[in-house]
Protein backbone atom coordinates (compact mmCIF):
# COMPACT_ATOMS: atom_id res chain seq x y z
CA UNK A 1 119.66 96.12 89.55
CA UNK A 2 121.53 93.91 91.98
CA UNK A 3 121.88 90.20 90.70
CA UNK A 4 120.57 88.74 93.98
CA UNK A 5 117.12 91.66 93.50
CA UNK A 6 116.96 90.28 89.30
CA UNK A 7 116.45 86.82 91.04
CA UNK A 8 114.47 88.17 93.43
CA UNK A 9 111.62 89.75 91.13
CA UNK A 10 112.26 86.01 89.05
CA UNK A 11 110.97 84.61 92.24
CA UNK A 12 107.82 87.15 92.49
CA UNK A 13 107.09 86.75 88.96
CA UNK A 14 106.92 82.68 89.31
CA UNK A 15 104.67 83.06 92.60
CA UNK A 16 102.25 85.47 90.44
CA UNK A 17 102.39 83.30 87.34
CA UNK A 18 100.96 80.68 89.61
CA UNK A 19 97.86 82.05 89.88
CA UNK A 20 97.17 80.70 86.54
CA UNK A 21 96.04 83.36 84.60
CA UNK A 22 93.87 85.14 87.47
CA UNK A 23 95.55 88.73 86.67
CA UNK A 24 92.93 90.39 88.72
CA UNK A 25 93.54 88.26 91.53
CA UNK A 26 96.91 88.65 91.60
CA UNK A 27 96.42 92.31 91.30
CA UNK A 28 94.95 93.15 88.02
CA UNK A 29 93.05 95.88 87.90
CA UNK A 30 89.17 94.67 86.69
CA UNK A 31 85.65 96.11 87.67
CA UNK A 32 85.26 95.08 91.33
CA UNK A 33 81.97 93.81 92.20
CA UNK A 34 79.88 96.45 94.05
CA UNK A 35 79.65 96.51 97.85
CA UNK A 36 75.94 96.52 98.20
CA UNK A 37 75.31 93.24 97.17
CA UNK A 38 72.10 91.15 99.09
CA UNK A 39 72.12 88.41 100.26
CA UNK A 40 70.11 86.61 97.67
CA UNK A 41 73.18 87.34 95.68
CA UNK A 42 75.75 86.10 98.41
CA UNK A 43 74.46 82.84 98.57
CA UNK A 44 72.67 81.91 95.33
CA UNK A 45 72.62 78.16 95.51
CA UNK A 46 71.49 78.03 99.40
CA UNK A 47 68.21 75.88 99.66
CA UNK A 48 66.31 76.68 102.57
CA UNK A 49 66.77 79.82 104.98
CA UNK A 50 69.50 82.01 104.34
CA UNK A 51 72.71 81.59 106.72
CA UNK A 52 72.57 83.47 109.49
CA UNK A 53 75.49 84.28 112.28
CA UNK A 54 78.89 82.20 111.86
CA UNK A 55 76.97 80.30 109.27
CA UNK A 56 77.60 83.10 106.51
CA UNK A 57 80.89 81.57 106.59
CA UNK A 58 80.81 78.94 103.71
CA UNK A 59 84.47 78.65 102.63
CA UNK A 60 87.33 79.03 106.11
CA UNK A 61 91.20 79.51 104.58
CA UNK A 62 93.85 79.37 107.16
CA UNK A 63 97.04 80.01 105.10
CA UNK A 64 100.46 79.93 107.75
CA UNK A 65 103.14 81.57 107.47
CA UNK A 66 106.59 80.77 109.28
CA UNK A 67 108.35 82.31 111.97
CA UNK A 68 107.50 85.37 113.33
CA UNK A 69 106.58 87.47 116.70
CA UNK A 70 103.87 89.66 116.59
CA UNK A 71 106.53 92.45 118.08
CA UNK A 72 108.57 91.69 115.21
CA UNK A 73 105.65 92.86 112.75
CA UNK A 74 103.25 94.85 114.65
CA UNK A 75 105.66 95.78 117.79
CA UNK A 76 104.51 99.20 116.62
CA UNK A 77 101.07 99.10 114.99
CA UNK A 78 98.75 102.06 116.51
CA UNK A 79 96.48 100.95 119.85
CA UNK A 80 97.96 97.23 119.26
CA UNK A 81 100.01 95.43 122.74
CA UNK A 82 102.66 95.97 120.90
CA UNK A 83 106.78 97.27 122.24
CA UNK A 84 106.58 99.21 125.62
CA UNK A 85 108.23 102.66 124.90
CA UNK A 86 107.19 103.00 121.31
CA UNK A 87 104.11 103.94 119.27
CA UNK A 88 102.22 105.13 122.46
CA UNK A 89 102.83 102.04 124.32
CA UNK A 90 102.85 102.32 127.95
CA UNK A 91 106.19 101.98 129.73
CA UNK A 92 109.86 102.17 129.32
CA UNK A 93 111.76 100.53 126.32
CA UNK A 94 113.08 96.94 127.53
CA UNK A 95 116.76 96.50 127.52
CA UNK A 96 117.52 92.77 127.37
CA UNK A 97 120.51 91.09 128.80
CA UNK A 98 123.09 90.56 125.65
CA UNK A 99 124.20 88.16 124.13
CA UNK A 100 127.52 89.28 124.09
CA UNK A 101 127.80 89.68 127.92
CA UNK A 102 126.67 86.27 128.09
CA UNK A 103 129.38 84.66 126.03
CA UNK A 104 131.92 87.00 127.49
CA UNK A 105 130.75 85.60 130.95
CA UNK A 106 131.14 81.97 129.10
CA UNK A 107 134.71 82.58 127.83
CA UNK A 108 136.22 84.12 130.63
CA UNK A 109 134.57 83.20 133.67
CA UNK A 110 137.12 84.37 136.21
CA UNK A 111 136.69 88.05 135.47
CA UNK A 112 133.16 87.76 135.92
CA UNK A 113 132.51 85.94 139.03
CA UNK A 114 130.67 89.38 140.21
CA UNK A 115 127.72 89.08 137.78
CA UNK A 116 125.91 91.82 138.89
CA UNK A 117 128.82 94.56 138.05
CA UNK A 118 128.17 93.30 134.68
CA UNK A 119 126.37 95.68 132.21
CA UNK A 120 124.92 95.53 128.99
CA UNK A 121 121.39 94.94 127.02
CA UNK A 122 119.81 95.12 124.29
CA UNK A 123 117.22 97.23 123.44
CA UNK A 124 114.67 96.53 120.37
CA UNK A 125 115.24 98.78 117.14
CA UNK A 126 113.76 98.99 113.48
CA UNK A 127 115.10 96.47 111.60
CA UNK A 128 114.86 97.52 107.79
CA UNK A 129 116.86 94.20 106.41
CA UNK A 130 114.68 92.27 104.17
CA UNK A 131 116.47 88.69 105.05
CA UNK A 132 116.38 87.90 108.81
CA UNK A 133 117.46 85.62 110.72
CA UNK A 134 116.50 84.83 113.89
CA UNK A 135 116.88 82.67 116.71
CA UNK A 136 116.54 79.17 118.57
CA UNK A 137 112.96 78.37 118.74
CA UNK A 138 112.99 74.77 120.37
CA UNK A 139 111.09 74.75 123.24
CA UNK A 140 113.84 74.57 125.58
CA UNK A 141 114.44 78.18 123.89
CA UNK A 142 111.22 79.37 124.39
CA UNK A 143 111.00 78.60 128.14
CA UNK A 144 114.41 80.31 128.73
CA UNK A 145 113.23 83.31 126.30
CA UNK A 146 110.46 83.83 128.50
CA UNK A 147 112.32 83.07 131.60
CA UNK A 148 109.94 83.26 134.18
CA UNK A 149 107.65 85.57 132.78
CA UNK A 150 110.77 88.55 132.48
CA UNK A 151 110.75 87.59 128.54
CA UNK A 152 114.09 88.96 128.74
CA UNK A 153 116.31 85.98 127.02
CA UNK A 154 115.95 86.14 123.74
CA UNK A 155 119.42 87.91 122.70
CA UNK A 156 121.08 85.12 125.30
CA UNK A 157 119.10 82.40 123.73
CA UNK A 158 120.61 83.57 119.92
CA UNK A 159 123.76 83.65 121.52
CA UNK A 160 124.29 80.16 122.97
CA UNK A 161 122.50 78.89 119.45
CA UNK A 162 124.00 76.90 116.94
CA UNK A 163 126.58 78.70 114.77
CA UNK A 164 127.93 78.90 111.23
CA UNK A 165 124.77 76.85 110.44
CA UNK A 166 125.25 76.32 106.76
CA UNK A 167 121.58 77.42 106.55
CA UNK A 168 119.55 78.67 109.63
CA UNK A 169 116.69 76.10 109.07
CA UNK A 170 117.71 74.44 112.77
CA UNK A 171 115.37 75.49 115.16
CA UNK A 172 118.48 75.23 117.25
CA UNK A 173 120.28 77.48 115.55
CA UNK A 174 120.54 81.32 116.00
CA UNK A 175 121.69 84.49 113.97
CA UNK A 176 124.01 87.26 113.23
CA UNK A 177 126.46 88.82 115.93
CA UNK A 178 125.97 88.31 119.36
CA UNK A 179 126.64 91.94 120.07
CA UNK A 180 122.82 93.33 117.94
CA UNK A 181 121.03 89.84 117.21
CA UNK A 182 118.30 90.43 114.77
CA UNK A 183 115.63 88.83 117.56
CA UNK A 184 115.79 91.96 118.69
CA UNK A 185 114.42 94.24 115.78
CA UNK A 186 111.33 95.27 114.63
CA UNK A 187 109.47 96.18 111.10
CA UNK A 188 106.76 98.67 110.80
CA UNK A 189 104.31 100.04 108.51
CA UNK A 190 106.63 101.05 105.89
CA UNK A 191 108.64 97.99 105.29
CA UNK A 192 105.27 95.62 105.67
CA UNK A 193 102.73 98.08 103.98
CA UNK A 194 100.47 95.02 102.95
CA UNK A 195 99.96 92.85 106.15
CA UNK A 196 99.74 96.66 107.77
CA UNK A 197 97.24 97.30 105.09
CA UNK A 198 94.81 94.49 105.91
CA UNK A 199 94.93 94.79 109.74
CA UNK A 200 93.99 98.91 109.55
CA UNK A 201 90.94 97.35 106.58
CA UNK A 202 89.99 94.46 108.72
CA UNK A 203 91.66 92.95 111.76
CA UNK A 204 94.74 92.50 114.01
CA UNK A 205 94.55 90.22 116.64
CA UNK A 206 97.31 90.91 119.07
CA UNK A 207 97.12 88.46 121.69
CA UNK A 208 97.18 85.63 119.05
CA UNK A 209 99.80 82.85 120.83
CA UNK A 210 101.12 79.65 119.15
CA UNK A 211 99.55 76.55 120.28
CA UNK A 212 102.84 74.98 121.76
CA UNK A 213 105.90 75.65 123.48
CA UNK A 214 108.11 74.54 119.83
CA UNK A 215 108.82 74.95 116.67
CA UNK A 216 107.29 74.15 113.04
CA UNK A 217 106.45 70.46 113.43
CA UNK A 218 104.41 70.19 116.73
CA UNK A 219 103.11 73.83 115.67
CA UNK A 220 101.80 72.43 112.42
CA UNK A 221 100.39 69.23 114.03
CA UNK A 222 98.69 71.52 116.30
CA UNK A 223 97.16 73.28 113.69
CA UNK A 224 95.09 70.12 112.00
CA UNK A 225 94.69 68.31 115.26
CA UNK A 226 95.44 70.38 118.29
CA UNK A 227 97.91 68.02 119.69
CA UNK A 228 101.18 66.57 119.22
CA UNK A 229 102.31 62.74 120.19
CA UNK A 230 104.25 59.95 119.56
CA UNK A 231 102.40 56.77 118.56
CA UNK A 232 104.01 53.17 119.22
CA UNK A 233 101.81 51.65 116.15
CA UNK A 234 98.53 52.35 114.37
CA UNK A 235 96.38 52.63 117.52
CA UNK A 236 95.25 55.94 118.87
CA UNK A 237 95.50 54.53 122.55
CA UNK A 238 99.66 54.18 122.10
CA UNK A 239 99.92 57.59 121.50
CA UNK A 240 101.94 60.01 124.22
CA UNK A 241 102.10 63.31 124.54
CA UNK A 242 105.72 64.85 122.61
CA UNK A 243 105.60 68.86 123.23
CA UNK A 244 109.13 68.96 121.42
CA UNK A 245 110.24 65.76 119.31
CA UNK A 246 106.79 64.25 117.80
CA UNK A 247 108.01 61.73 115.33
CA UNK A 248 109.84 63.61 112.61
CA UNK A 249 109.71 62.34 109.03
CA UNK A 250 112.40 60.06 107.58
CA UNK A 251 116.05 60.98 107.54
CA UNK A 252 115.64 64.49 109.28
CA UNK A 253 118.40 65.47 111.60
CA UNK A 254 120.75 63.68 113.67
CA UNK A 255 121.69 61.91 116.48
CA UNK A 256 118.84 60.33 118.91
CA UNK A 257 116.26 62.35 117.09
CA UNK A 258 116.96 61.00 113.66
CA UNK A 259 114.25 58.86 112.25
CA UNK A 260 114.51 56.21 109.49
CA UNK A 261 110.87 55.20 109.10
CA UNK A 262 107.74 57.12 108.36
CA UNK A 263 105.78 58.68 111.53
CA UNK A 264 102.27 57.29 112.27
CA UNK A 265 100.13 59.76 113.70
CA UNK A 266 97.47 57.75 115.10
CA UNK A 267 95.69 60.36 116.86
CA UNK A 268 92.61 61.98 115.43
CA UNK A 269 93.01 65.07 113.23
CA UNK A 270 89.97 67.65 112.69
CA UNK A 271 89.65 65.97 108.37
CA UNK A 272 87.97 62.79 111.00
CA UNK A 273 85.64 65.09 112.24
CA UNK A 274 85.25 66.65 108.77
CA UNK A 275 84.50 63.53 106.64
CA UNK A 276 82.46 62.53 109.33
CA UNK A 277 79.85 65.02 108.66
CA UNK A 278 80.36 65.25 104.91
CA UNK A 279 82.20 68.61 105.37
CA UNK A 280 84.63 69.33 102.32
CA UNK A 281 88.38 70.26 102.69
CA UNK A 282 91.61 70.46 101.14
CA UNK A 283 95.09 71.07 102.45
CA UNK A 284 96.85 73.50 99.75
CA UNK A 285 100.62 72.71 99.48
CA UNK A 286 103.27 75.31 97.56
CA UNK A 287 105.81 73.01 95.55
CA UNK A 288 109.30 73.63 96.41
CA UNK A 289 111.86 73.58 99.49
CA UNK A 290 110.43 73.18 102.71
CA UNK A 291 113.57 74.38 105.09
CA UNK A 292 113.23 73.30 108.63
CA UNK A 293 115.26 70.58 110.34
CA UNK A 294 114.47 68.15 112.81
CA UNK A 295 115.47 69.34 116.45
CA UNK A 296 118.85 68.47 117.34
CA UNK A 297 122.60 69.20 116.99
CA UNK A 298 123.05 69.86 113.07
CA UNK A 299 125.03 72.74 112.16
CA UNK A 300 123.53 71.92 108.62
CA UNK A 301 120.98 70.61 107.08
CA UNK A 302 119.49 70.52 103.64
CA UNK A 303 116.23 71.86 102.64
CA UNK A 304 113.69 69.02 101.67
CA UNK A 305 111.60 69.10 98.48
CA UNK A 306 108.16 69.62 99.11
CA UNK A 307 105.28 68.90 97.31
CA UNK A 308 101.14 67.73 97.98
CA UNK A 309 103.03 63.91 97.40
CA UNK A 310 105.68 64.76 99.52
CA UNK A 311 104.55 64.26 103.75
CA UNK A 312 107.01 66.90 105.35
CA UNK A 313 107.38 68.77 108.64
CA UNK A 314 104.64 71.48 106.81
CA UNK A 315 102.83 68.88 105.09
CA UNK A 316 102.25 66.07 108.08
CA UNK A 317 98.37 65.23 106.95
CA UNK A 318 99.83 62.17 105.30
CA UNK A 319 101.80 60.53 108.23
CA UNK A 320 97.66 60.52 109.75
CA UNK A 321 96.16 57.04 110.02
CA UNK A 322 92.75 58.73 110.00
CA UNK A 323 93.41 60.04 106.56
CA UNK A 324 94.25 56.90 104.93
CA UNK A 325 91.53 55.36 106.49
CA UNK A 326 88.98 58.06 105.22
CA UNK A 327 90.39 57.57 101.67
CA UNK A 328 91.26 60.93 101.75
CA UNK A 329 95.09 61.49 100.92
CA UNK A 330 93.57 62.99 97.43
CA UNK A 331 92.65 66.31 99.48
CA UNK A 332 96.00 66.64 100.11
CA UNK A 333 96.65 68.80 96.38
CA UNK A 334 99.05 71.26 95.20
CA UNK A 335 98.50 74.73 95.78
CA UNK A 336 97.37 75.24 91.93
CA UNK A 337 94.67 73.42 92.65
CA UNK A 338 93.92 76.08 94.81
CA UNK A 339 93.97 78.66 92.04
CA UNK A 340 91.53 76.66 90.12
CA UNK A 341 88.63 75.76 92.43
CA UNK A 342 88.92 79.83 93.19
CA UNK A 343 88.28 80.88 90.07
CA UNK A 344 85.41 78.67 89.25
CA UNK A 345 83.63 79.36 92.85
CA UNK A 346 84.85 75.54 94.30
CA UNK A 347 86.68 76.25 97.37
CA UNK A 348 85.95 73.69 99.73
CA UNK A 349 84.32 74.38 103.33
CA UNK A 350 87.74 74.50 104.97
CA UNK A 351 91.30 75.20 103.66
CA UNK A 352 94.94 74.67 105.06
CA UNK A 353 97.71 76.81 103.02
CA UNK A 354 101.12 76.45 103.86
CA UNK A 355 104.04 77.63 101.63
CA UNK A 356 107.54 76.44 100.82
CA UNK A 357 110.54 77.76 101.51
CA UNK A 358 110.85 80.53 99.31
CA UNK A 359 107.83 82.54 99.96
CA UNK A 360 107.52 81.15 103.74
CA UNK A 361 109.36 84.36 105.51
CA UNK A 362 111.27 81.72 107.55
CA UNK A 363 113.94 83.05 107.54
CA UNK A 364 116.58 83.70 106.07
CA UNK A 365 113.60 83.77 103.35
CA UNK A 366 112.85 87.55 102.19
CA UNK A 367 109.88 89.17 103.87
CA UNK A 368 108.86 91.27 100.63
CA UNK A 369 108.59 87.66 98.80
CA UNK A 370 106.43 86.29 101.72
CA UNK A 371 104.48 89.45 101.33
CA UNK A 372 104.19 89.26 97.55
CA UNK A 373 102.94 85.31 97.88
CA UNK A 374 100.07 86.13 100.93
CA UNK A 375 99.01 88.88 98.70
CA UNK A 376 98.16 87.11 96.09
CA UNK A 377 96.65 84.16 97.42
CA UNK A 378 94.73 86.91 99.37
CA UNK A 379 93.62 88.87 96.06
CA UNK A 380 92.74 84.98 94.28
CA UNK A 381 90.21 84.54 96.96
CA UNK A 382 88.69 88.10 96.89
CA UNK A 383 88.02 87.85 93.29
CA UNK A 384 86.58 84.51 93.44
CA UNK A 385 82.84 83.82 93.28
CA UNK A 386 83.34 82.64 97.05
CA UNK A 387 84.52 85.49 98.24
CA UNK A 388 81.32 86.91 99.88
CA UNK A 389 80.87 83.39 102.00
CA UNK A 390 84.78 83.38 102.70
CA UNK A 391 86.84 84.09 106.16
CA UNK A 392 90.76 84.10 105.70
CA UNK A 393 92.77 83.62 108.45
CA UNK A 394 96.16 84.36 108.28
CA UNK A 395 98.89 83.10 111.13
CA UNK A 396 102.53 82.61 111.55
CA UNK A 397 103.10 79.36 113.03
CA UNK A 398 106.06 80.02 115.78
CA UNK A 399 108.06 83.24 116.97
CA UNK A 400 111.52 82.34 115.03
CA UNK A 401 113.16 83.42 118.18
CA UNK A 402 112.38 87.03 118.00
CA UNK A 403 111.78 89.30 120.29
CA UNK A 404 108.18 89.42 122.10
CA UNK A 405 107.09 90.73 125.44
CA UNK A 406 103.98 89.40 126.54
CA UNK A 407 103.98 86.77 128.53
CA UNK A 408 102.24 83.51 127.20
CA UNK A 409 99.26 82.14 129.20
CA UNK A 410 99.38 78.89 130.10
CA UNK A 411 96.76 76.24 129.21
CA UNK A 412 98.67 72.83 129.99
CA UNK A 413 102.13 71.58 130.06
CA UNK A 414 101.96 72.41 125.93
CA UNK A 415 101.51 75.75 125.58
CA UNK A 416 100.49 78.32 124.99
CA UNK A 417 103.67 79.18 122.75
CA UNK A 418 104.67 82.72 122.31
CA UNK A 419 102.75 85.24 120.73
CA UNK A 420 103.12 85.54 116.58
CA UNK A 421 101.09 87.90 114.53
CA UNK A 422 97.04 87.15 113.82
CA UNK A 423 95.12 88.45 110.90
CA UNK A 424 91.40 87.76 109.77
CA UNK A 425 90.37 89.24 106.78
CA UNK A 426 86.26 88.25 105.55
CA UNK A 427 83.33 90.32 104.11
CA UNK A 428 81.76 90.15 107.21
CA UNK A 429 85.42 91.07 109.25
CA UNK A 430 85.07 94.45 111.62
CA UNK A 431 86.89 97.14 109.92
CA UNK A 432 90.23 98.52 111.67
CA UNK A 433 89.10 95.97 114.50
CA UNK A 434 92.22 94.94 117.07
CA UNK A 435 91.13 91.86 118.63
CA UNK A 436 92.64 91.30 122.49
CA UNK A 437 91.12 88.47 123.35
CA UNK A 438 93.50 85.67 123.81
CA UNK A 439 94.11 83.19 120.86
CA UNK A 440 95.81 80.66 119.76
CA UNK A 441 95.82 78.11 116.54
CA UNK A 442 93.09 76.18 118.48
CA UNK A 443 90.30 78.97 117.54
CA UNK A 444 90.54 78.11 114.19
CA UNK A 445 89.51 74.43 114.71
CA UNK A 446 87.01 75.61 117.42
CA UNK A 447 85.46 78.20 114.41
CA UNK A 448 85.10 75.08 111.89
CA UNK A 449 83.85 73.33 114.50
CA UNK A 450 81.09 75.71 115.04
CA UNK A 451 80.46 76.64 111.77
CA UNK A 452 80.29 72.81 110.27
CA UNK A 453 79.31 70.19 112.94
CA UNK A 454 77.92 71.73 114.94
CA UNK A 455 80.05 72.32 117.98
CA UNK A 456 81.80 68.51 117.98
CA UNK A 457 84.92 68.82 119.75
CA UNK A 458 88.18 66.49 119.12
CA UNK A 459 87.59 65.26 122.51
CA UNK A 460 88.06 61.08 122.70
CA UNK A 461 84.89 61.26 125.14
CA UNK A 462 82.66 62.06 122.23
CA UNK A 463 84.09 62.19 118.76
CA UNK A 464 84.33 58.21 118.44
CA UNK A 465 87.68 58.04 118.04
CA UNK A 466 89.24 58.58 121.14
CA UNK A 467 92.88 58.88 121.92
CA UNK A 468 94.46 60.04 125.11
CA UNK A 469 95.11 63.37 124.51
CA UNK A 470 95.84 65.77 127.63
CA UNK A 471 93.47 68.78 126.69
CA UNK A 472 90.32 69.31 125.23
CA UNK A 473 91.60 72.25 123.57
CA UNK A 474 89.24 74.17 122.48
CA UNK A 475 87.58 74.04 125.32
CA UNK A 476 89.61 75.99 127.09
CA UNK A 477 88.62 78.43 129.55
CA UNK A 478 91.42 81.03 128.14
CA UNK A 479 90.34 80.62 124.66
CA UNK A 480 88.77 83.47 123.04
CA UNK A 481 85.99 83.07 119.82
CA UNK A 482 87.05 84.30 116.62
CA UNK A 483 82.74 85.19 115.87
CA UNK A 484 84.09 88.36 117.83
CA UNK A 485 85.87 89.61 115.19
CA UNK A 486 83.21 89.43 112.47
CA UNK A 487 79.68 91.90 112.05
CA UNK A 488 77.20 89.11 110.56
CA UNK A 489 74.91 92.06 110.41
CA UNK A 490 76.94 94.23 107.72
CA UNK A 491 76.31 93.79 103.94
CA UNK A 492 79.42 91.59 102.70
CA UNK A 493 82.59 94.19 101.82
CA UNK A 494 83.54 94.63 98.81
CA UNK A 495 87.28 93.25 97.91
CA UNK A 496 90.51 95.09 98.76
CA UNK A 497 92.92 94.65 96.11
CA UNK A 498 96.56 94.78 96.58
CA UNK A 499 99.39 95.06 94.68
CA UNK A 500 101.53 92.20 95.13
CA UNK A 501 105.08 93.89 94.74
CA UNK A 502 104.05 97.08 97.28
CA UNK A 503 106.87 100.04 97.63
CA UNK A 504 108.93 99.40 100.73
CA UNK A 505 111.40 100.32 102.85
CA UNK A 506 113.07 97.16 103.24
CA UNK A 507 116.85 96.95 102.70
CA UNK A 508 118.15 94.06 99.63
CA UNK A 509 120.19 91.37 101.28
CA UNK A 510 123.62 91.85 99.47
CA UNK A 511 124.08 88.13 99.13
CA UNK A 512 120.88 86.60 100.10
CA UNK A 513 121.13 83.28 101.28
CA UNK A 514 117.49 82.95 100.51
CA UNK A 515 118.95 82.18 96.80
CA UNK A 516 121.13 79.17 97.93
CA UNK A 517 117.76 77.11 98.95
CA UNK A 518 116.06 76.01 95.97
């Protein structure tokens, strides 16, 4: 065994160990509970009717991941938008402009004043590398990956990136050879069998679309509060819209970008909304390095430790005025707190998950470690007491730069982002469902909204807290409602247990850089 692999399986062993003695969770092999259990059983402690509709839900986890398309994961997945050309998929295989040409146009511009004489492209091909890397995925990127609706600059875009990045945690910063750019491949079945595993069990949504037009920050402020701003002090009202550079946590970055003083988010987040009406929640935090940068010109930049203490670009609850001023920075707990209230049947109403930089598959993190981690936070909760009352929804927050090519819709002068993969996995979820409807990270508020209060919106025209946000998100016309991926009608389904180091196909890095960031 390879040195980098030994450290590898080190890595996979520590994630497991974290589920704190829940061996069947983490893929142990106890009794699992039968599948025709009543509902008198599924909700023991209910007072009053029994749930009916969205309602069943009791306990919503929404665990993101980092930095991925969905063609880059389910390009190929059977009846699923996925590549033209490939798995059944009507139309020819794109070819891309390349990188390469691009440079070579760059560098010598007086043999190319012809442009059109010029050939060369890339086409997409299975990528069985277990370390990526990817591309720029500012959203100056994105809108020139997209390019008009061709989607045909991704390869370009990881050529004019930032190179010899010490680490490629810069969203500016792209990957590999300009010549075959790893935007460009693909993974199927056999290197992913897992995430594969749970959208042929329960469902795939494939028109699933990042919030914004940007990488991890904005992406995760989207998440809790379907915006992203820039506040001049404390009060909601000085908040402006900031698609790309919201304020960044202190001493990220460089240049004009670089901040010295903590951010203060003082529009409303959906834990206002929550506390409001006495609904519980937690946001779950994985100790370690949390890798992105702040947008700008670094050709390095360190990872940052992470923790629940520890406000980050993953972890911005903290940096929320609303928070402090609920008294409720004490939800914001490690992740083996998670592991705890799971075992003992005390997940709260709503979760947040987000990993560190490790497990995160952003990259150059290994996929099979993300894998490993997802499946056995995924395996915790379907051995839990809650599980019968529980909807997971799993999400990668931005595209990484890879390859994708469906064309975002577009909402406002946010988003949507490009599409990433979208997977929701419940005892109520439709089995081997594909979900087309179009999505984004706002259905998951607009769900908990539902399900908990009722239908209250973060709008500033009715929540009580208003701030001057462009969009009613989830509100939107576009939006799609995750209830259609659910049958409230079936008995609840028994758990799916998966082992958390699978067989796959996936090549070792020879010198994995995912080592150097711990």
């Amino acid at each position: 065994m390879s040195g980098a692999r030994a450290r590898w399986w080190l890595t996979a062993a520590a994630i497991v160990a974290a589920c704190l003695g829940l061996a069947v969770a983490c893929g142990g092999g106890s009794k699992q509970p039968p599948a025709h259990a009543q509902l008198k059983k599924v909700f023991p402690r209910t007072r009053g009717p029994i749930p009916s509709g969205i309602h069943k839900i009791r306990h919503i986890v929404i665990i993101m991941q980092e930095n991925r398309s969905f063609d880059n994961y389910f390009g190929t997945y059977p009846g699923a938008d996925g590549i033209p050309g490939l798995a059944g998929n009507p139309g020819p295989l794109p070819c891309i402009p390349s990188g390469a040409v691009h440079l070579a146009r760059r560098r010598h511009r007086h043999r190319f004043r012809g442009l059109g004489q010029v050939q060369g492209c890339l086409k997409p091909y299975h990528d069985r590398r277990d370390e990526n890397l990817g591309g720029p995925h500012s959203a100056r990127s994105a809108l020139k990956s997209i390019n008009g609706g061709l989607m045909n600059g991704f390869a370009i875009q990881a050529a004019k990136g930032l190179h010899n990045c010490a680490q490629a945690f810069n969203p500016a910063c792209a990957s590999g050879s300009a010549s075959k750019p790893d935007v460009m491949g693909y993974h199927t079945g056999a290197d992913i069998p897992n995430y594969w595993g749970y959208a042929r069990n329960f469902v795939l949504q494939d028109h699933m679309f990042e919030s914004t037009l940007a990488w991890s920050l904005p992406a995760h402020l989207y998440m809790v509060s379907a915006w992203s701003a820039r506040c001049a002090n404390s009060d909601p009202a000085t908040c402006k819209n900031a698609l790309d550079h919201p304020q960044p946590p202190p001493d990220y970055g460089h240049g004009r970008f670089r901040s010295t003083t903590p951010p203060d988010y003082a529009w409303t987040d959906l834990t206002y909304l929550l506390h409001k009406h006495h609904v519980s929640w937690r946001y779950y935090v994985l100790k370690g390095p949390e890798p992105d940068c702040v947008l700008d010109t670094a050709i390095a930049c360190a990872p940052v430790a992470q923790g629940a203490k520890t406000p980050g670009i993953w972890n911005p609850l903290p940096y929320f005025e609303d928070v402090h001023q609920d008294g409720q920075v004490g939800d914001i707990q490690s992740l083996s707190k998670f592991f705890t209230a799971a075992r003992h049947g005390n997940l709260p109403a709503v979760s947040w998950i987000v990993p560190n930089g490790h497990v995160s598959e952003h990259p150059p993190a290994l996929i099979s470690a993300g894998q490993t981690y997802i499946t056995g936070l995924i395996n915790t909760i379907m051995q839990s007491p809650d599980w019968k009352s529980t909807a997971i929804f799993v999400a990668w927050d931005d595209w990484g730069g890879f390859y994708d090519h469906v064309v975002p819709p577009i909402v406002d002068h946010n988003g949507y982002g490009l599409r990433v993969p979208g997977l929701v996995i419940s005892p109520y979820a439709k089995r081997g469902y594909i979900d087309h409807q179009t999505l984004s990270f706002d259905a998951y508020l607009k769900f908990i909204e539902d399900d908990f209060l009722g239908g209250q919106r973060l709008d500033p025209r009715t929540d009580g807290r208003p701030d001057p946000r462009p969009t009613v998100r989830e509100d939107a016309p576009q939006l799609g409602n995750l209830v259609h991926d659910f049958n409230f009608n079936q008995a609840p389904r028994r758990p799916m247990i998966l082992p958390v180091r699978p067989k796959t196909d996936l090549v070792e890095p020879l010198l994995s850089s995912f080592f150097r960031i711990g």
